[in-house]
Protein backbone atom coordinates (compact mmCIF):
# COMPACT_ATOMS: atom_id res chain seq x y z
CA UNK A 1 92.88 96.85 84.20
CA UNK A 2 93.27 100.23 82.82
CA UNK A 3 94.10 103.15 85.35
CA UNK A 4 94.62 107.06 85.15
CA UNK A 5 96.72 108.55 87.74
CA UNK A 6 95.26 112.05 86.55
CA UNK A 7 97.99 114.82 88.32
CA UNK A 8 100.63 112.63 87.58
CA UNK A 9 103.47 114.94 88.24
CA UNK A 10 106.72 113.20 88.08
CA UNK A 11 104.90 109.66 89.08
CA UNK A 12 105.66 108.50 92.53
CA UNK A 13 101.94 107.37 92.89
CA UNK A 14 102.13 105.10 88.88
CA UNK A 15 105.41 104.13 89.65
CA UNK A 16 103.65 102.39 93.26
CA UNK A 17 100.75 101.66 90.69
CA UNK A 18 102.69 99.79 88.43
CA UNK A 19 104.35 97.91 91.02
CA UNK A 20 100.63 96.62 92.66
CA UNK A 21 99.66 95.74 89.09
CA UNK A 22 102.58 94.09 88.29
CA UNK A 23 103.50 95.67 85.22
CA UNK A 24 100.14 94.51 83.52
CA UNK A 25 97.56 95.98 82.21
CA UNK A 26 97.77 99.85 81.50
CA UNK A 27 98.68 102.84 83.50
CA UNK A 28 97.90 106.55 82.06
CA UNK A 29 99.98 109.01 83.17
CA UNK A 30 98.45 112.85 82.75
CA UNK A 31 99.92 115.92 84.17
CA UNK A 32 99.76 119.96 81.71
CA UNK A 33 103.58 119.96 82.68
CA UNK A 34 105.98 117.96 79.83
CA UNK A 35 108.98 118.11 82.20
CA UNK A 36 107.44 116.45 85.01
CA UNK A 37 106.10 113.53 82.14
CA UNK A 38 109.97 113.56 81.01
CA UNK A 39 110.41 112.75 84.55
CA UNK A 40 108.32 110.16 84.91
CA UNK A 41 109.08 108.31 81.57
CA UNK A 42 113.17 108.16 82.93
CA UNK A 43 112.44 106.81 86.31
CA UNK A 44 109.91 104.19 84.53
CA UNK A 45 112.21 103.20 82.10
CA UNK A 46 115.07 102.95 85.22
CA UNK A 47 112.28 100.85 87.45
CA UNK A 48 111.18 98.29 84.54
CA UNK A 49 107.50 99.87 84.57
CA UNK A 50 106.90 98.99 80.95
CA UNK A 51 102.90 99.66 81.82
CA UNK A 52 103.09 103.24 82.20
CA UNK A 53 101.59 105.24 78.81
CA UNK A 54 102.53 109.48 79.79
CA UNK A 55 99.88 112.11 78.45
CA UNK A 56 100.75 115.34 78.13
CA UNK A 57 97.22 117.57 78.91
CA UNK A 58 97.55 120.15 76.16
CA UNK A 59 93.87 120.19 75.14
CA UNK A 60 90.21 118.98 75.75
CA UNK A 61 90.79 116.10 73.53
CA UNK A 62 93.17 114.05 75.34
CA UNK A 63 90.65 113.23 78.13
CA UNK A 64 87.54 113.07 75.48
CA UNK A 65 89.23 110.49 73.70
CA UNK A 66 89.49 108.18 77.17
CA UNK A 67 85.64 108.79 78.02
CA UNK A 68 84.26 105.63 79.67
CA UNK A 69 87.38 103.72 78.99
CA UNK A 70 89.11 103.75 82.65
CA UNK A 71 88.38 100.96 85.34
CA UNK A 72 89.95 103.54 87.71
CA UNK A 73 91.53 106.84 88.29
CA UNK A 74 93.30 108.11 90.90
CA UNK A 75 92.77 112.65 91.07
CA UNK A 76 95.60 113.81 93.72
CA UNK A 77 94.29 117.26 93.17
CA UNK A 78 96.48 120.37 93.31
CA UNK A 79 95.78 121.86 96.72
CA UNK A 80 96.96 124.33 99.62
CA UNK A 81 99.45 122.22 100.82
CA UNK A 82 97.78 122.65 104.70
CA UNK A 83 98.26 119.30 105.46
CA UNK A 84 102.15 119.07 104.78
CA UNK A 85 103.09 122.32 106.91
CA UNK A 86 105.19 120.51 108.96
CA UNK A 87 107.44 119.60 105.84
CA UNK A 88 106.81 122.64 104.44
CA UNK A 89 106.62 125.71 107.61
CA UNK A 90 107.69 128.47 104.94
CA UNK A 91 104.61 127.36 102.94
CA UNK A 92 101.84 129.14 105.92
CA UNK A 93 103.48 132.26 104.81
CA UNK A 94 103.49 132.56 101.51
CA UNK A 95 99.27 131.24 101.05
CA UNK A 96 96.90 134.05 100.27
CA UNK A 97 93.26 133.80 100.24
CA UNK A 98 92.47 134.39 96.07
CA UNK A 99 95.04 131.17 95.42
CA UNK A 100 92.74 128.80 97.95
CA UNK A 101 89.33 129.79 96.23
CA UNK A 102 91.49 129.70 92.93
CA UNK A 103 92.60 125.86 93.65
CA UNK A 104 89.24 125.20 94.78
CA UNK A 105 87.54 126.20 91.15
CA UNK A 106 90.74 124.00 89.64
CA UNK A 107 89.78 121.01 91.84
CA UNK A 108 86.19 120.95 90.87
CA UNK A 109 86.69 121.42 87.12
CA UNK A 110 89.46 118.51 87.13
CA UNK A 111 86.69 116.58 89.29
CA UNK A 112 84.08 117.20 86.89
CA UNK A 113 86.13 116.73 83.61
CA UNK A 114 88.51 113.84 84.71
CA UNK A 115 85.19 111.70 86.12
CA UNK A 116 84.09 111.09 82.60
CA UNK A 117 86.81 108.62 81.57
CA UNK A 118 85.39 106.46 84.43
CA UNK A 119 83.67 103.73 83.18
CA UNK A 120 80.41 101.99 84.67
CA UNK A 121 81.38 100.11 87.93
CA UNK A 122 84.81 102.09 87.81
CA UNK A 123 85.62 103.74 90.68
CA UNK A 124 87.59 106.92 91.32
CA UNK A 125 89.80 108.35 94.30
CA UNK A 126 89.81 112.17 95.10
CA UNK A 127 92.65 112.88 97.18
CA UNK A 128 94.45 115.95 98.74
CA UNK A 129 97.65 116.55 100.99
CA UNK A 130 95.03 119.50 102.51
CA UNK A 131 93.21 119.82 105.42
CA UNK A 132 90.47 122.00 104.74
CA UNK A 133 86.88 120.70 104.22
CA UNK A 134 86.23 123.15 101.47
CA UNK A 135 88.88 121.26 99.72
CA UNK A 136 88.04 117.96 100.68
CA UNK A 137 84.46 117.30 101.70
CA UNK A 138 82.80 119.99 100.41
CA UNK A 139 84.38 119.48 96.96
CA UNK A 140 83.39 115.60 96.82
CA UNK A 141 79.76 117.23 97.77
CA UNK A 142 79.52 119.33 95.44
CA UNK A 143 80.82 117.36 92.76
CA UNK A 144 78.60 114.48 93.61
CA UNK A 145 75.37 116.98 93.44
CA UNK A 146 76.76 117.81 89.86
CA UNK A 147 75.40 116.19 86.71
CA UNK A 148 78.99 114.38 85.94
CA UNK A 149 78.82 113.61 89.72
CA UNK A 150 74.99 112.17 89.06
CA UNK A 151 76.43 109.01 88.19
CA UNK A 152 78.64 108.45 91.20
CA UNK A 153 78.09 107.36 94.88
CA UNK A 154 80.71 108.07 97.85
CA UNK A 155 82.06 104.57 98.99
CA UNK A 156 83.95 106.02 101.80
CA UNK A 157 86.02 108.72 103.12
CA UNK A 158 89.01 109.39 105.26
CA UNK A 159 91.11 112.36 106.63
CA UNK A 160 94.06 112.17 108.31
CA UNK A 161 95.41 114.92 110.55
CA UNK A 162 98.56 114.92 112.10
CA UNK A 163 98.08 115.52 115.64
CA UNK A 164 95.99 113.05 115.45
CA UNK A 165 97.26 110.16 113.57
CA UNK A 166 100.63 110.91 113.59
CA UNK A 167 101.23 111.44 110.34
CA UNK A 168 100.63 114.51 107.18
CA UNK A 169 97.56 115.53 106.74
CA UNK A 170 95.57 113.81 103.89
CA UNK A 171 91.84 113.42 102.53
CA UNK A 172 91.09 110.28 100.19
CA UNK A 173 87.16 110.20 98.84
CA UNK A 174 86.93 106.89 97.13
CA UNK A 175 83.65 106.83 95.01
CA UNK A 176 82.03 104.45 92.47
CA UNK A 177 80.29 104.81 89.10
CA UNK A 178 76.97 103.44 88.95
C-alpha cells in the first residue's frame, strides 16, 4: 500500500503509520519545512521505519508527479489550534481573525491540490486539532462541491470536543474516491 501523510511535520502520525503497516509498503512523508523532514528522517532511522520516503514541498511538481498513485493520504491540516486550548491557554490570546480566514484559504487549497494523488477507490482523511465548523465541516463541503472534490464521497465524519468526550478537540472527515 502506498500512503501520504501530507503535513507531515516531524512524523508522529508516519512513524504510527509505519508501525500499522509493518514497515511494508511505502509511506510519503511531505511537509514545505526541511527541518521538520530532518526530524522525521532521525527518529525513523532510530525506530527501524525503513518505509518512510520524506518530500520536501518546494514546488508544484512534487505532488504532480504522485497524481493517482496513492491508495491513501492522511491531510492533518494546519489549523487554529481551538481544539488544543487546554494544552495550549496562551494560544486564545494570541489568534486574530485575518490568520483563521487565512488558514481556512490554506486548508482548502491543500484539500484541493493534495486530493489528486488519490487514486480510484483510495480514500483520504481530512483532519484538524480545531473546533470550528468553518474549518472542519464546511471545508469538507466545500471541497466536496469542488471539481477535484467531484470525484469524492464523505464516508463518515467525527468531532470530538472536550467537554464532551473527554478528550482535545478533533475533526476527522474520512472520504473515498470514486
Amino acid at each position: 500500500m502506498r500512503v501520504m501523510d501530507a503535513c507531515a511535520g516531524a512524523g508522529g502520525k508516519a512513524l504510527h503509520l509505519a508501525a500499522l503497516m509493518e514497515n511494508k509498503g511505502q509511506i510519503i512523508a511531505t511537509d514545505i519545512y526541511k527541518s521538520k523532514l530532518n526530524e522525521l528522517k532521525r527518529r525513523a532511522r532510530r525506530a527501524g521505519a525503513h518505509n518512510i520516503e520524506t518530500r520536501l514541498i518546494d514546488s508544484t511538481k512534487v505532488i504532480k508527479k504522485l497524481a493517482g498513485k496513492m491508495d491513501r493520504l492522511l491531510i492533518d491540516a494546519p489549523c487554529s489550534g481551538l481544539g488544543v486550548l487546554r494544552r495550549n491557554p496562551d494560544a486564545k490570546w494570541k489568534l486574530q481573525p485575518e490568520f483563521i480566514d487565512e488558514i481556512r484559504a490554506t486548508q482548502q487549497d491543500i484539500l484541493q491540490r493534495y486530493s489528486t494523488v488519490v487514486k480510484p477507490d483510495g480514500m483520504m482523511v481530512y483532519a484538524t486539532c480545531s473546533i470550528l465548523a468553518s474549518e472542519n465541516e464546511n471545508q469538507v463541503q466545500e471541497f466536496l462541491k469542488s471539481e477535484a472534490g467531484a470525484t469524492f464521497e464523505l464516508v463518515e465524519e467525527q468531532s470530538l470536543l472536550a467537554h464532551r468526550d473527554g478528550f482535545d478537540g478533533f475533526y476527522m472527515a474520512l472520504m473515498k474516491k470514486k
